[in-house]
PDB file of N, CA and C in Angstrom:
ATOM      1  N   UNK A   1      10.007  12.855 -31.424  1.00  0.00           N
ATOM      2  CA  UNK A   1      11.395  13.079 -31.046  1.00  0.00           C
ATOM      3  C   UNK A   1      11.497  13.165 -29.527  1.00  0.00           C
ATOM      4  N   UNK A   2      12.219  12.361 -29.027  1.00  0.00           N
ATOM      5  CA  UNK A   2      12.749  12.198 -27.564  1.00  0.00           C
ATOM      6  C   UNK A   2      13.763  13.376 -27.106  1.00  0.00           C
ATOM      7  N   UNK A   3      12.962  14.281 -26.154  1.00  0.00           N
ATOM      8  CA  UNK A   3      14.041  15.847 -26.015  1.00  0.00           C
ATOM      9  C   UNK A   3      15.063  15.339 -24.560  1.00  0.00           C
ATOM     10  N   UNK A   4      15.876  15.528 -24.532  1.00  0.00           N
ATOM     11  CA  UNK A   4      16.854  14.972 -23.377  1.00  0.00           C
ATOM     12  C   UNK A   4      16.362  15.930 -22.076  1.00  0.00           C
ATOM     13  N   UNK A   5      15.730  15.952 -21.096  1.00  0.00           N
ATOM     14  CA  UNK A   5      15.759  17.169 -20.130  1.00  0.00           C
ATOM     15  C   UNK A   5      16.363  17.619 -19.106  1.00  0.00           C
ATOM     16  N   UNK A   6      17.857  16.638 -18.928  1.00  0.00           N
ATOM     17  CA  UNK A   6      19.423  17.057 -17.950  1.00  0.00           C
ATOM     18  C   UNK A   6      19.885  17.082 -18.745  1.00  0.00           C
ATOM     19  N   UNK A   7      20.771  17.973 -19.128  1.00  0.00           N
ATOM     20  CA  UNK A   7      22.382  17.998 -19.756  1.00  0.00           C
ATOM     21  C   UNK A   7      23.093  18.067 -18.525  1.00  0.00           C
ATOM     22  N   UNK A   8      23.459  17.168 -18.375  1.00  0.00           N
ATOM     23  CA  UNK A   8      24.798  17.477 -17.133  1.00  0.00           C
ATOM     24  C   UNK A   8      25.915  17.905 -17.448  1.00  0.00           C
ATOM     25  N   UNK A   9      26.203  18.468 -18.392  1.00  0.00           N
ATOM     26  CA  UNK A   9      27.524  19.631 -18.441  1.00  0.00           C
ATOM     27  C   UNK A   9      26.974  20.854 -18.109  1.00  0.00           C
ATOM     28  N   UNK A  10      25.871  21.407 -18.086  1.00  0.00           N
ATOM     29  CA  UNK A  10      25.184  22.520 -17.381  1.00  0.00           C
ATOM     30  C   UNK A  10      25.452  22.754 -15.929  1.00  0.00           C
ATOM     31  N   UNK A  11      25.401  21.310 -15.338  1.00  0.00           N
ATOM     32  CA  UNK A  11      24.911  21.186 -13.770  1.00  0.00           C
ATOM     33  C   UNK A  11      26.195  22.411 -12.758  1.00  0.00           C
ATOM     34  N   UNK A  12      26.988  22.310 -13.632  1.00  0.00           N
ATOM     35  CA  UNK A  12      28.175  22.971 -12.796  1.00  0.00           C
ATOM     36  C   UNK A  12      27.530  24.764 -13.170  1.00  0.00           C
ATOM     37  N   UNK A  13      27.282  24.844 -13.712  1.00  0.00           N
ATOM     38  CA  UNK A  13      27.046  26.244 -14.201  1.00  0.00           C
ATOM     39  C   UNK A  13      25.495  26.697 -13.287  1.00  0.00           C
ATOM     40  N   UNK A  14      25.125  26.122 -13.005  1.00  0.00           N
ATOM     41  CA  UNK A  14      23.259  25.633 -12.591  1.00  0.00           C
ATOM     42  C   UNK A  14      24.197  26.123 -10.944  1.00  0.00           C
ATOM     43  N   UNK A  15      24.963  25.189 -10.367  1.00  0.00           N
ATOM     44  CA  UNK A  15      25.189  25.529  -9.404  1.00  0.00           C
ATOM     45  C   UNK A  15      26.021  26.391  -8.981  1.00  0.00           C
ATOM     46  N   UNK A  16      26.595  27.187  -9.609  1.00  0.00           N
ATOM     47  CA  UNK A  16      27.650  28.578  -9.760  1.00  0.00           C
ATOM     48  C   UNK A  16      25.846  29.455  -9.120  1.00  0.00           C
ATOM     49  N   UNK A  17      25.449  29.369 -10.589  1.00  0.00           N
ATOM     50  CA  UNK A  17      24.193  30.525 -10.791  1.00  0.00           C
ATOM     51  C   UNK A  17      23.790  30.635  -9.505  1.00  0.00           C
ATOM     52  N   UNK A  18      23.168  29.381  -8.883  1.00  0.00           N
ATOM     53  CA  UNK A  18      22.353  29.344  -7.668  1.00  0.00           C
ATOM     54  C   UNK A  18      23.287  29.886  -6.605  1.00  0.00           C
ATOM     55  N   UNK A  19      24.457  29.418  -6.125  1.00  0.00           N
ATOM     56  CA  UNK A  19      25.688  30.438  -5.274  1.00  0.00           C
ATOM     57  C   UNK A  19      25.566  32.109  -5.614  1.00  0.00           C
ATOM     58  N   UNK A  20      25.371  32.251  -6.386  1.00  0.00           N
ATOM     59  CA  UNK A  20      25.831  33.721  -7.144  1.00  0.00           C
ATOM     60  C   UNK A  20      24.223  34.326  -7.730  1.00  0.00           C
ATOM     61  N   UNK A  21      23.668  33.904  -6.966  1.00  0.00           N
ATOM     62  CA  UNK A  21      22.192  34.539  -7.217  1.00  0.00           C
ATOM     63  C   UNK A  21      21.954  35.941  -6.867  1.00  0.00           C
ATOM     64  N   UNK A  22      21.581  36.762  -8.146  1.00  0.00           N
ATOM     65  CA  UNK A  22      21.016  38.531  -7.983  1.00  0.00           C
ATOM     66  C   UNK A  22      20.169  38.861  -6.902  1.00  0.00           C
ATOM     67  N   UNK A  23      20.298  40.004  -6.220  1.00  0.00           N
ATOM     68  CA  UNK A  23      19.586  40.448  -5.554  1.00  0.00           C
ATOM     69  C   UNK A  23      17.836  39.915  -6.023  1.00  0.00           C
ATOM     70  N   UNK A  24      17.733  39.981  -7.221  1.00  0.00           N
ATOM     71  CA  UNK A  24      16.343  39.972  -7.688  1.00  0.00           C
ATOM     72  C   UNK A  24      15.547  38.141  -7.336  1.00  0.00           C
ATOM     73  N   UNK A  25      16.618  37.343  -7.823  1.00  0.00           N
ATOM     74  CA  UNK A  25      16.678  36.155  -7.805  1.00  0.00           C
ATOM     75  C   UNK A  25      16.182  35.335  -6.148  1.00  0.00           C
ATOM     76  N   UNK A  26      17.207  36.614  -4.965  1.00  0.00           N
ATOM     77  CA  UNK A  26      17.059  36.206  -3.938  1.00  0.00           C
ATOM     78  C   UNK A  26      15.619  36.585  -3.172  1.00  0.00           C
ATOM     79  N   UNK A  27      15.472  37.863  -3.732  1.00  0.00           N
ATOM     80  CA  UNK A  27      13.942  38.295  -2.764  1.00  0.00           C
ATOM     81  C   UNK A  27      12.950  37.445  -3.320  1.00  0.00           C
ATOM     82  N   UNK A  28      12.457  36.808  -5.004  1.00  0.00           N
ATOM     83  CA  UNK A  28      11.826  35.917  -4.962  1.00  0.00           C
ATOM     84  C   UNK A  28      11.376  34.994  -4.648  1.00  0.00           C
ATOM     85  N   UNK A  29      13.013  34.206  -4.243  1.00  0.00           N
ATOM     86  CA  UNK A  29      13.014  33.315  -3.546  1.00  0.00           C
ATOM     87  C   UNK A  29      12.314  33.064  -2.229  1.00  0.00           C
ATOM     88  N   UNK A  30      13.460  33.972  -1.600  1.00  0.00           N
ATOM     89  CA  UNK A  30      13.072  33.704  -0.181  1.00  0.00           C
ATOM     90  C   UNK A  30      11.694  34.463   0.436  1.00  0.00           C
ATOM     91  N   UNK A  31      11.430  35.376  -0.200  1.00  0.00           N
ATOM     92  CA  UNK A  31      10.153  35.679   0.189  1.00  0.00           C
ATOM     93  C   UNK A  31       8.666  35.433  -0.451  1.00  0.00           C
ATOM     94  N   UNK A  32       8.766  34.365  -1.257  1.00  0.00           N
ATOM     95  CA  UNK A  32       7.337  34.469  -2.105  1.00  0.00           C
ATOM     96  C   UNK A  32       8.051  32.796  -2.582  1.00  0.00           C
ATOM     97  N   UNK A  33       8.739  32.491  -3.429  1.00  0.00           N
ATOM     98  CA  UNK A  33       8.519  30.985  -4.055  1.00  0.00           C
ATOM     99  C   UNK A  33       8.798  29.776  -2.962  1.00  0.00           C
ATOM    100  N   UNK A  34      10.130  29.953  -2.336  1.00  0.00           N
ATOM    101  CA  UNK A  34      10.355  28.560  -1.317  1.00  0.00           C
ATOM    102  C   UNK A  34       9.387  28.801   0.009  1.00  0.00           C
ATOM    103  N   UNK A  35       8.466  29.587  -0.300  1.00  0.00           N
ATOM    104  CA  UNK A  35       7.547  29.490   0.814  1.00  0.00           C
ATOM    105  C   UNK A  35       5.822  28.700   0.819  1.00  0.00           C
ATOM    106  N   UNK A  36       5.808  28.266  -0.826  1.00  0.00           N
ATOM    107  CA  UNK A  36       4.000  28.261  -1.707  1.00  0.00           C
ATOM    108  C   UNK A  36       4.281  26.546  -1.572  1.00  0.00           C
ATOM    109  N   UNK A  37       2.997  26.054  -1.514  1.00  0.00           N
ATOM    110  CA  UNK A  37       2.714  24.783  -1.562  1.00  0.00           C
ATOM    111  C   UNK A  37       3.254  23.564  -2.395  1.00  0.00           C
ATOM    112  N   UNK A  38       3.619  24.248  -3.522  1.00  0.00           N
ATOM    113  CA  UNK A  38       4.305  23.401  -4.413  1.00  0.00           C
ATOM    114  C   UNK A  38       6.152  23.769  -4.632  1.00  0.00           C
ATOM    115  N   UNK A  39       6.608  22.809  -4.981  1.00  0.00           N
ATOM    116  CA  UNK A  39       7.710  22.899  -5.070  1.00  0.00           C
ATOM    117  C   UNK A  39       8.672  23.753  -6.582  1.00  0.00           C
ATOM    118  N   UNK A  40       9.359  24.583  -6.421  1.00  0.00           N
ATOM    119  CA  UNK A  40      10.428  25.019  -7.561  1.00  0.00           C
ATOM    120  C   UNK A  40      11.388  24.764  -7.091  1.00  0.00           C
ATOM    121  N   UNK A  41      12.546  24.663  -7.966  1.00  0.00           N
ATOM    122  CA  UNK A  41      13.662  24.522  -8.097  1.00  0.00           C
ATOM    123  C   UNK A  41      14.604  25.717  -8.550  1.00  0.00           C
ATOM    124  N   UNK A  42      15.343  26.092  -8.243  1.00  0.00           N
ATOM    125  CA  UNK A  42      16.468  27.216  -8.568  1.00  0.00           C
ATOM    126  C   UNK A  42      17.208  26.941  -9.163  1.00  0.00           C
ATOM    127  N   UNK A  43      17.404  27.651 -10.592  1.00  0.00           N
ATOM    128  CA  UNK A  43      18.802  27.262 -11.517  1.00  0.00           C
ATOM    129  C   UNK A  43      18.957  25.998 -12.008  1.00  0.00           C
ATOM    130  N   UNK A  44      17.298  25.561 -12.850  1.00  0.00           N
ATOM    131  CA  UNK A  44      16.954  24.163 -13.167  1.00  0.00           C
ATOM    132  C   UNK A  44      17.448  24.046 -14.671  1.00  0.00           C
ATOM    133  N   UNK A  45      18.303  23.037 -14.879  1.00  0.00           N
ATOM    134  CA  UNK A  45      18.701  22.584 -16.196  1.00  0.00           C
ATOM    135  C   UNK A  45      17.520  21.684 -16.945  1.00  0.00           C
ATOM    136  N   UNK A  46      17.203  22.855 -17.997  1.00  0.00           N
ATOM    137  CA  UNK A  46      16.062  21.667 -18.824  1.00  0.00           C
ATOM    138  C   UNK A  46      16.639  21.603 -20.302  1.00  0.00           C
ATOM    139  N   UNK A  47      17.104  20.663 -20.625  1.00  0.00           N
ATOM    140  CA  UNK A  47      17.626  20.330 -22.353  1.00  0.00           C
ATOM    141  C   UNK A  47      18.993  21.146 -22.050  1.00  0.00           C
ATOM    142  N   UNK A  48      19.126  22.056 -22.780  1.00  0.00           N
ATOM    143  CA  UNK A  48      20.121  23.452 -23.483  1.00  0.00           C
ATOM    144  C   UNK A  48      20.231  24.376 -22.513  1.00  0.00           C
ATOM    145  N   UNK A  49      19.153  24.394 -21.466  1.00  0.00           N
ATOM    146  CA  UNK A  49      18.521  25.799 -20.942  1.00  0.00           C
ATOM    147  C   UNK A  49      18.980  25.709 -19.103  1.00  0.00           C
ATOM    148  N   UNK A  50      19.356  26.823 -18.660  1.00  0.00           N
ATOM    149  CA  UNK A  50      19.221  26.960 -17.582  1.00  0.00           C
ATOM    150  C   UNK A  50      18.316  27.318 -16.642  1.00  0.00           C
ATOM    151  N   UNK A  51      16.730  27.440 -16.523  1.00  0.00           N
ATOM    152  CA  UNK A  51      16.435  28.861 -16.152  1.00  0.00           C
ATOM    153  C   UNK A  51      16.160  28.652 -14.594  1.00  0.00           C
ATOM    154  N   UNK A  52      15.417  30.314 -14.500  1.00  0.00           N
ATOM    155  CA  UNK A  52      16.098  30.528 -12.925  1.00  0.00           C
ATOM    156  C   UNK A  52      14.856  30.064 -12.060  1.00  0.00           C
ATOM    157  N   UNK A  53      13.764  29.617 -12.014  1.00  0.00           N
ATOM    158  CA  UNK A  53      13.183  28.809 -11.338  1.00  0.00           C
ATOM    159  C   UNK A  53      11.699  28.187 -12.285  1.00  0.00           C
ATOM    160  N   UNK A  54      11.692  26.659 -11.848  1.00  0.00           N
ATOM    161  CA  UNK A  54      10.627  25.590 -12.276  1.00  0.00           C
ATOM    162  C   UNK A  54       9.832  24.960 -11.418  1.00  0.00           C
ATOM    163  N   UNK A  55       8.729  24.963 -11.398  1.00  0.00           N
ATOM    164  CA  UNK A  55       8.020  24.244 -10.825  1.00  0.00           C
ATOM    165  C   UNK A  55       7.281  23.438 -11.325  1.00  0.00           C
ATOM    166  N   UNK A  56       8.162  22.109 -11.834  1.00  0.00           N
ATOM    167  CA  UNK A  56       7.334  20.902 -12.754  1.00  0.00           C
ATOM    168  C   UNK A  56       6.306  20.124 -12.422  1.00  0.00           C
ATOM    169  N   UNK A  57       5.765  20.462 -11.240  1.00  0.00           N
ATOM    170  CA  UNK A  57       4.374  19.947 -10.355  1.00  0.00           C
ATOM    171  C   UNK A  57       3.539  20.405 -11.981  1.00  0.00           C
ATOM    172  N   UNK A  58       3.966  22.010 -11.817  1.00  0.00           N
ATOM    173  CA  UNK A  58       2.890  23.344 -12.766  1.00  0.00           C
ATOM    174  C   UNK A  58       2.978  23.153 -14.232  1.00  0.00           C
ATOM    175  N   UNK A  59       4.437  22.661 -14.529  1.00  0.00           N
ATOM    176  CA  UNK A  59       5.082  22.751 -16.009  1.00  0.00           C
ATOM    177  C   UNK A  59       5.310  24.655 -15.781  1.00  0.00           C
ATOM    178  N   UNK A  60       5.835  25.051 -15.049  1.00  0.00           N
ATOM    179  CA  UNK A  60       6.225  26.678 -15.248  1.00  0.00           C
ATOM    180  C   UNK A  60       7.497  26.824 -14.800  1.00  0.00           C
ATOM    181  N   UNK A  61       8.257  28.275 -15.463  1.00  0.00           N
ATOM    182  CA  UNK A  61       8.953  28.010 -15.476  1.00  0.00           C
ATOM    183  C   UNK A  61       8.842  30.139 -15.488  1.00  0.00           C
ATOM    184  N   UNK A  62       9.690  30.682 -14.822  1.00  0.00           N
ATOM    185  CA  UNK A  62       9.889  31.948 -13.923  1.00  0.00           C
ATOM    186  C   UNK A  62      11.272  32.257 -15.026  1.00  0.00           C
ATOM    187  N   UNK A  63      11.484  33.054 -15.310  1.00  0.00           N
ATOM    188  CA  UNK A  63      12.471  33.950 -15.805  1.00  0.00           C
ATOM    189  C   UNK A  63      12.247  35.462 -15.451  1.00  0.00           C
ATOM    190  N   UNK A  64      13.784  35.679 -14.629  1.00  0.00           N
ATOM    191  CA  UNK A  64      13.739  36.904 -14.328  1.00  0.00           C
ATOM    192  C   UNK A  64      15.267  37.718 -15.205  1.00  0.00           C
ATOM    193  N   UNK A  65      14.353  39.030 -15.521  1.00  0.00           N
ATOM    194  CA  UNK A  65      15.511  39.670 -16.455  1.00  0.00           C
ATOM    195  C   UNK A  65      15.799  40.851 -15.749  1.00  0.00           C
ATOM    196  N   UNK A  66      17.216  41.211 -16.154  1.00  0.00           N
ATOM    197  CA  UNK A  66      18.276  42.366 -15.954  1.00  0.00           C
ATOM    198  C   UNK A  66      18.265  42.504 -17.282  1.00  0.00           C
ATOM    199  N   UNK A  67      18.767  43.962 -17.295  1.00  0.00           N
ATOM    200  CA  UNK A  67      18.795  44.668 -18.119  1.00  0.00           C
ATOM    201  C   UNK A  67      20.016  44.454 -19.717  1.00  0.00           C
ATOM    202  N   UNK A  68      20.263  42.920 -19.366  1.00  0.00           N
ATOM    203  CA  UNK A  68      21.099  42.574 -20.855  1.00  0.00           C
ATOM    204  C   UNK A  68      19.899  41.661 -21.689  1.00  0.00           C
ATOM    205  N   UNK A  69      19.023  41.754 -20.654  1.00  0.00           N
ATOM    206  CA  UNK A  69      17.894  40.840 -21.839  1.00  0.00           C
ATOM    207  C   UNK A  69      17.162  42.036 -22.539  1.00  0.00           C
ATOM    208  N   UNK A  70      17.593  43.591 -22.218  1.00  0.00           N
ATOM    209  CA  UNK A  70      16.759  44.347 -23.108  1.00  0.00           C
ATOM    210  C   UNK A  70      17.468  44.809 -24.301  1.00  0.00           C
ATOM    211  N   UNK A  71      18.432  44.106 -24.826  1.00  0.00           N
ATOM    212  CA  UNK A  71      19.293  44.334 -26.170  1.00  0.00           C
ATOM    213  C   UNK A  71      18.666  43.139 -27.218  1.00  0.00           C
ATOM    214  N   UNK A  72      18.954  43.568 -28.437  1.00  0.00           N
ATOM    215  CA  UNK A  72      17.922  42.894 -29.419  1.00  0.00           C
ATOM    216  C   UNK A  72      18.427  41.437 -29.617  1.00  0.00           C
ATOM    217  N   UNK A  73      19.710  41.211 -29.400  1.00  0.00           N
ATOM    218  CA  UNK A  73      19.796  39.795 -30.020  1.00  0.00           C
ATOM    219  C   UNK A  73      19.467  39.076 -28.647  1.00  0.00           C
ATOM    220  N   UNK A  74      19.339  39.106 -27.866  1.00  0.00           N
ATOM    221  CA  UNK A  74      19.095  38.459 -26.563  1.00  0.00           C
ATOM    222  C   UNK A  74      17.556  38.625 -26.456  1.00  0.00           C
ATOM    223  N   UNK A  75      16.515  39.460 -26.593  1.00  0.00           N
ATOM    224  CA  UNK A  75      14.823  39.277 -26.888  1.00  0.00           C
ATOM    225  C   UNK A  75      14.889  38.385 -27.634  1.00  0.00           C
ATOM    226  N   UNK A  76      15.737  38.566 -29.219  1.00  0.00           N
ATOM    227  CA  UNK A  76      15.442  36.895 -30.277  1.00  0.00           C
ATOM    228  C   UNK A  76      16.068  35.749 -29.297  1.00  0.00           C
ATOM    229  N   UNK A  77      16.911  35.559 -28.567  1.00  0.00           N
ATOM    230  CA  UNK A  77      17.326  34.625 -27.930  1.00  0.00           C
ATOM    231  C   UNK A  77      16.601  33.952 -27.415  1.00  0.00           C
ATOM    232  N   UNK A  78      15.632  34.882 -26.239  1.00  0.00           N
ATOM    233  CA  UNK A  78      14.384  34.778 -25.043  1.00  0.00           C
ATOM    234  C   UNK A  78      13.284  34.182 -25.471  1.00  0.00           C
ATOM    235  N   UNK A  79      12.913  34.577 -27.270  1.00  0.00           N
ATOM    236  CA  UNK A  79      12.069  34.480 -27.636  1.00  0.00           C
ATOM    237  C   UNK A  79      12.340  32.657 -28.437  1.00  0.00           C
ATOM    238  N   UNK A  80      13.740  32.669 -28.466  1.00  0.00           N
ATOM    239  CA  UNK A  80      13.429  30.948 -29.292  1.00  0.00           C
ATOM    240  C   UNK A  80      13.808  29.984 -28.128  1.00  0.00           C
ATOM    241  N   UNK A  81      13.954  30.528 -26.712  1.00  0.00           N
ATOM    242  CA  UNK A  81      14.381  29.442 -25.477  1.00  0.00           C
ATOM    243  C   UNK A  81      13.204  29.435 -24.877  1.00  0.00           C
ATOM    244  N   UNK A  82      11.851  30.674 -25.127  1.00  0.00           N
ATOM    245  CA  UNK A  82      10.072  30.388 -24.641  1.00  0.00           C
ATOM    246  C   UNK A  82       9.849  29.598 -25.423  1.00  0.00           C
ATOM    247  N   UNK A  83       9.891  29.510 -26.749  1.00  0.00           N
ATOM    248  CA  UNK A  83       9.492  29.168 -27.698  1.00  0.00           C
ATOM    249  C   UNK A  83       9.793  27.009 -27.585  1.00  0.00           C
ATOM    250  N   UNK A  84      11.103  26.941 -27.572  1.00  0.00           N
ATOM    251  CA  UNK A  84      12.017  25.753 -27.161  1.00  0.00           C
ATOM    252  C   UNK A  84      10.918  25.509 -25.580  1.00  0.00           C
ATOM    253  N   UNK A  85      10.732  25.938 -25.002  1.00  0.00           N
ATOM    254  CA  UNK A  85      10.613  25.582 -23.346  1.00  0.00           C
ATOM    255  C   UNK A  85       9.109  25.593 -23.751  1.00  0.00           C
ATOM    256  N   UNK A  86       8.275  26.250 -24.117  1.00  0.00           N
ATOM    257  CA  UNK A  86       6.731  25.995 -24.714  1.00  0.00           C
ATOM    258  C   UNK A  86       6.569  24.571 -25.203  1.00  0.00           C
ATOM    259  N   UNK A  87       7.635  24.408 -26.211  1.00  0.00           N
ATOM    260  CA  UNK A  87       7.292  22.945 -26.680  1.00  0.00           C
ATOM    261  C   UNK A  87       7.474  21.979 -25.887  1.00  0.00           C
ATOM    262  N   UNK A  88       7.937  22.029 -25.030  1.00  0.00           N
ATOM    263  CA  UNK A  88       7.962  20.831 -23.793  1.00  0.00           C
ATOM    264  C   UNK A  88       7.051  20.657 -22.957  1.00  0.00           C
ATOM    265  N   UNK A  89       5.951  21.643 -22.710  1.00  0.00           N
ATOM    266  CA  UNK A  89       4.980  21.918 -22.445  1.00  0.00           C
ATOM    267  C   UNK A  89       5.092  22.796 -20.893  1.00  0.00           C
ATOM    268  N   UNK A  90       5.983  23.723 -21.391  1.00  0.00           N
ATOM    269  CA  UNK A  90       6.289  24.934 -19.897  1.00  0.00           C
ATOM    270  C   UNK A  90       5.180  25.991 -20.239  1.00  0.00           C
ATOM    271  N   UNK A  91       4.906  26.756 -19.482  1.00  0.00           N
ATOM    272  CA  UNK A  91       4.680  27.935 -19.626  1.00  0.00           C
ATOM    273  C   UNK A  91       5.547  29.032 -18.940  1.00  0.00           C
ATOM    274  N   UNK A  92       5.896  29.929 -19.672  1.00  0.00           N
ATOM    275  CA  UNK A  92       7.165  30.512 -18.983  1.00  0.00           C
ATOM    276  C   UNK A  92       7.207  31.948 -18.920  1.00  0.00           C
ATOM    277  N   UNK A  93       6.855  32.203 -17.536  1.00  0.00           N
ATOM    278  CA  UNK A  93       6.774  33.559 -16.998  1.00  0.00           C
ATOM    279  C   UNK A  93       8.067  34.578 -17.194  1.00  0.00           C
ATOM    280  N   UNK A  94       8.002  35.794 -17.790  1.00  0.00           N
ATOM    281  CA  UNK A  94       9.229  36.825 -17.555  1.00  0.00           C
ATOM    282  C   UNK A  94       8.996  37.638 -16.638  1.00  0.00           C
ATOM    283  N   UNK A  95       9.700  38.092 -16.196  1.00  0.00           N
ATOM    284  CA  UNK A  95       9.215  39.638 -15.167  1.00  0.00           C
ATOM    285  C   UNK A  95      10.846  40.543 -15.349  1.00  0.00           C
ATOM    286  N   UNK A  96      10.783  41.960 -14.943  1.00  0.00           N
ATOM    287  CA  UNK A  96      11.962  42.222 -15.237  1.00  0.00           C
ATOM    288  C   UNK A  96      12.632  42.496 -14.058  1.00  0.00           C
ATOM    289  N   UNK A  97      13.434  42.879 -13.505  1.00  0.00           N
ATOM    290  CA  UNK A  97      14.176  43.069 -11.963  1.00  0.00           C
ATOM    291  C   UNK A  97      13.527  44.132 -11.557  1.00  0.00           C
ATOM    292  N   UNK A  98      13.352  45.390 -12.836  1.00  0.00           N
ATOM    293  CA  UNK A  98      12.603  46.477 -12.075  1.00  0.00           C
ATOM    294  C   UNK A  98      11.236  46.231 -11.632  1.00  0.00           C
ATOM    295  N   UNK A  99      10.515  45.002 -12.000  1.00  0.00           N
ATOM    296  CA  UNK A  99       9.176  44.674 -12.197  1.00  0.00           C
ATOM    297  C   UNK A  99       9.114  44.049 -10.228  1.00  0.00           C
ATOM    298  N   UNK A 100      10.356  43.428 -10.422  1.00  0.00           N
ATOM    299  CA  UNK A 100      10.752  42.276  -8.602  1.00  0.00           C
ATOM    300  C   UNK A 100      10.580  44.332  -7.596  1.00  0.00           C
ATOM    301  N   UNK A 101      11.638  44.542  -8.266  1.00  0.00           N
ATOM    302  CA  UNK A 101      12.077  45.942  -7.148  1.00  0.00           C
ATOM    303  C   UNK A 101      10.587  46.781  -6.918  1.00  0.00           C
ATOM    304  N   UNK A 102       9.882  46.969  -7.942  1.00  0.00           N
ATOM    305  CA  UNK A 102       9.010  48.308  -7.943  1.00  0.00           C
ATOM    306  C   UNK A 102       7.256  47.947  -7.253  1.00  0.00           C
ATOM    307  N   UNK A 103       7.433  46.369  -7.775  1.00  0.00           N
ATOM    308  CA  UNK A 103       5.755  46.074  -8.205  1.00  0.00           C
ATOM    309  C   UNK A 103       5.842  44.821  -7.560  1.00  0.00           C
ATOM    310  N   UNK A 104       6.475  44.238  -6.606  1.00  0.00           N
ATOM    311  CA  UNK A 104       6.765  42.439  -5.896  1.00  0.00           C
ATOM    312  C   UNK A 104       5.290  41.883  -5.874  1.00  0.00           C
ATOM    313  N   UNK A 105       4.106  42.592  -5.228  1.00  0.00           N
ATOM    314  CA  UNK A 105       3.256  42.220  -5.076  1.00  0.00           C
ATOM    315  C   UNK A 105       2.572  41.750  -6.288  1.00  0.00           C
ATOM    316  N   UNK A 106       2.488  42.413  -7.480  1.00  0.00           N
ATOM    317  CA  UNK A 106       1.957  42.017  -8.420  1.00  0.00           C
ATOM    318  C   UNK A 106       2.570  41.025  -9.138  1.00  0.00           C
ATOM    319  N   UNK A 107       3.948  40.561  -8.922  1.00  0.00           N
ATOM    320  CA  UNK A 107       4.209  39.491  -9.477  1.00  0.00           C
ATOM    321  C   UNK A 107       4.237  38.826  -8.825  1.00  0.00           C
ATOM    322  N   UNK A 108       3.613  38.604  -7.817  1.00  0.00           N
ATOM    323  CA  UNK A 108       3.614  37.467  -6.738  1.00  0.00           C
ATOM    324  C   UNK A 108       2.051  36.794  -7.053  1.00  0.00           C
ATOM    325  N   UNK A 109       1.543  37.784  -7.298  1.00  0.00           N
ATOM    326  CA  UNK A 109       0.138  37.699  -7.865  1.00  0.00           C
ATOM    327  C   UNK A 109      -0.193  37.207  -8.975  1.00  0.00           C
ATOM    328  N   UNK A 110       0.742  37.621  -9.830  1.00  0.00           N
ATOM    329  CA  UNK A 110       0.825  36.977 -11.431  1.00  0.00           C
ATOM    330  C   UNK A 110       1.031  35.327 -11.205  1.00  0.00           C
ATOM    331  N   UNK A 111       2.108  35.026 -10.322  1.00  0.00           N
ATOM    332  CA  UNK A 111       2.638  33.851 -10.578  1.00  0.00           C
ATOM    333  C   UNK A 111       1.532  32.975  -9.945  1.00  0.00           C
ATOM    334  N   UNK A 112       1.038  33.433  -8.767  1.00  0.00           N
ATOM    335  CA  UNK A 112      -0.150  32.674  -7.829  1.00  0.00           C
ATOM    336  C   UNK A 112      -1.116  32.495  -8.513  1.00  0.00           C
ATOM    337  N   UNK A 113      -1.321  33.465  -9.927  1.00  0.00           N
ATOM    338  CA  UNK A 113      -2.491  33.136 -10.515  1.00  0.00           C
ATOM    339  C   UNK A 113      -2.073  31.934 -11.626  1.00  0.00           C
ATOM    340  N   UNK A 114      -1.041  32.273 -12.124  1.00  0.00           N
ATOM    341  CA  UNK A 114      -0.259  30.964 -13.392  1.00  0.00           C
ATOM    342  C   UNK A 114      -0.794  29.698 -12.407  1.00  0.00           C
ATOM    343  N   UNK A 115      -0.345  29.437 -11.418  1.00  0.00           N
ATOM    344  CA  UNK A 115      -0.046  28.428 -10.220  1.00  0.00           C
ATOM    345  C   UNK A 115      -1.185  27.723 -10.003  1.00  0.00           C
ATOM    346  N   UNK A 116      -2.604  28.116 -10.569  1.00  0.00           N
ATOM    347  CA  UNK A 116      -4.058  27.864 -10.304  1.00  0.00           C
ATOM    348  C   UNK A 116      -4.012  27.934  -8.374  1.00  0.00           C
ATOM    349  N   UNK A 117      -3.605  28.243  -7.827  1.00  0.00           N
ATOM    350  CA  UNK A 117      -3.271  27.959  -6.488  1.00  0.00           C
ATOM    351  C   UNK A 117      -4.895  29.133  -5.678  1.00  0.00           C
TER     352      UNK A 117
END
């Protein structure tokens, strides 16, 4: 089965997100991902999915959560859009905002290690 990987009715929403990026979204960014050897993308539309940064050099794919991903129907959600994004052959990192705020270094570390870098 041939999986489509732009939906361009997303793209408008992809670029809202990226304008309107969380505090959490931004310190990643600018201090640890648009700075590493390989390239990600912010607020990348893959199939169905939005997520908040890819680096298809890696096949990875960064999800960062606030605190509406800790309600139950949204974990089953998380869990069939890894699941969906696995089969394409992502591997797809979570971290939580308190994880960006408390512990940066170690997920900077986590991801550098995903990264084989």
């Amino acid at each position: 089965m041939h999986t489509k990987i732009q939906n361009h009715q997303l793209v408008p929403n992809a670029k809202s997100l990226r304008k309107n990026a969380t505090k959490e979204e931004k310190t990643l960014w600018y201090r640890f991902l648009n700075s590493l050897p390989v390239k990600f993308t912010r607020q990348k539309v893959i199939n169905r999915y939005i997520v908040d940064f890819c680096c298809a050099e890696k096949h990875l794919v960064i999800e960062l959560d606030g605190s509406q991903h800790y309600e139950e129907e949204a974990k089953e959600q998380d869990k069939l859009r890894d699941a969906f994004l696995e089969g394409l052959g992502y591997t797809v990192l979570r971290y939580t905002d308190k994880e960006i705020n408390s512990n940066f270094k170690g997920v900077c570390s986590d991801i550098y290690r995903h990264l084989g870098l």
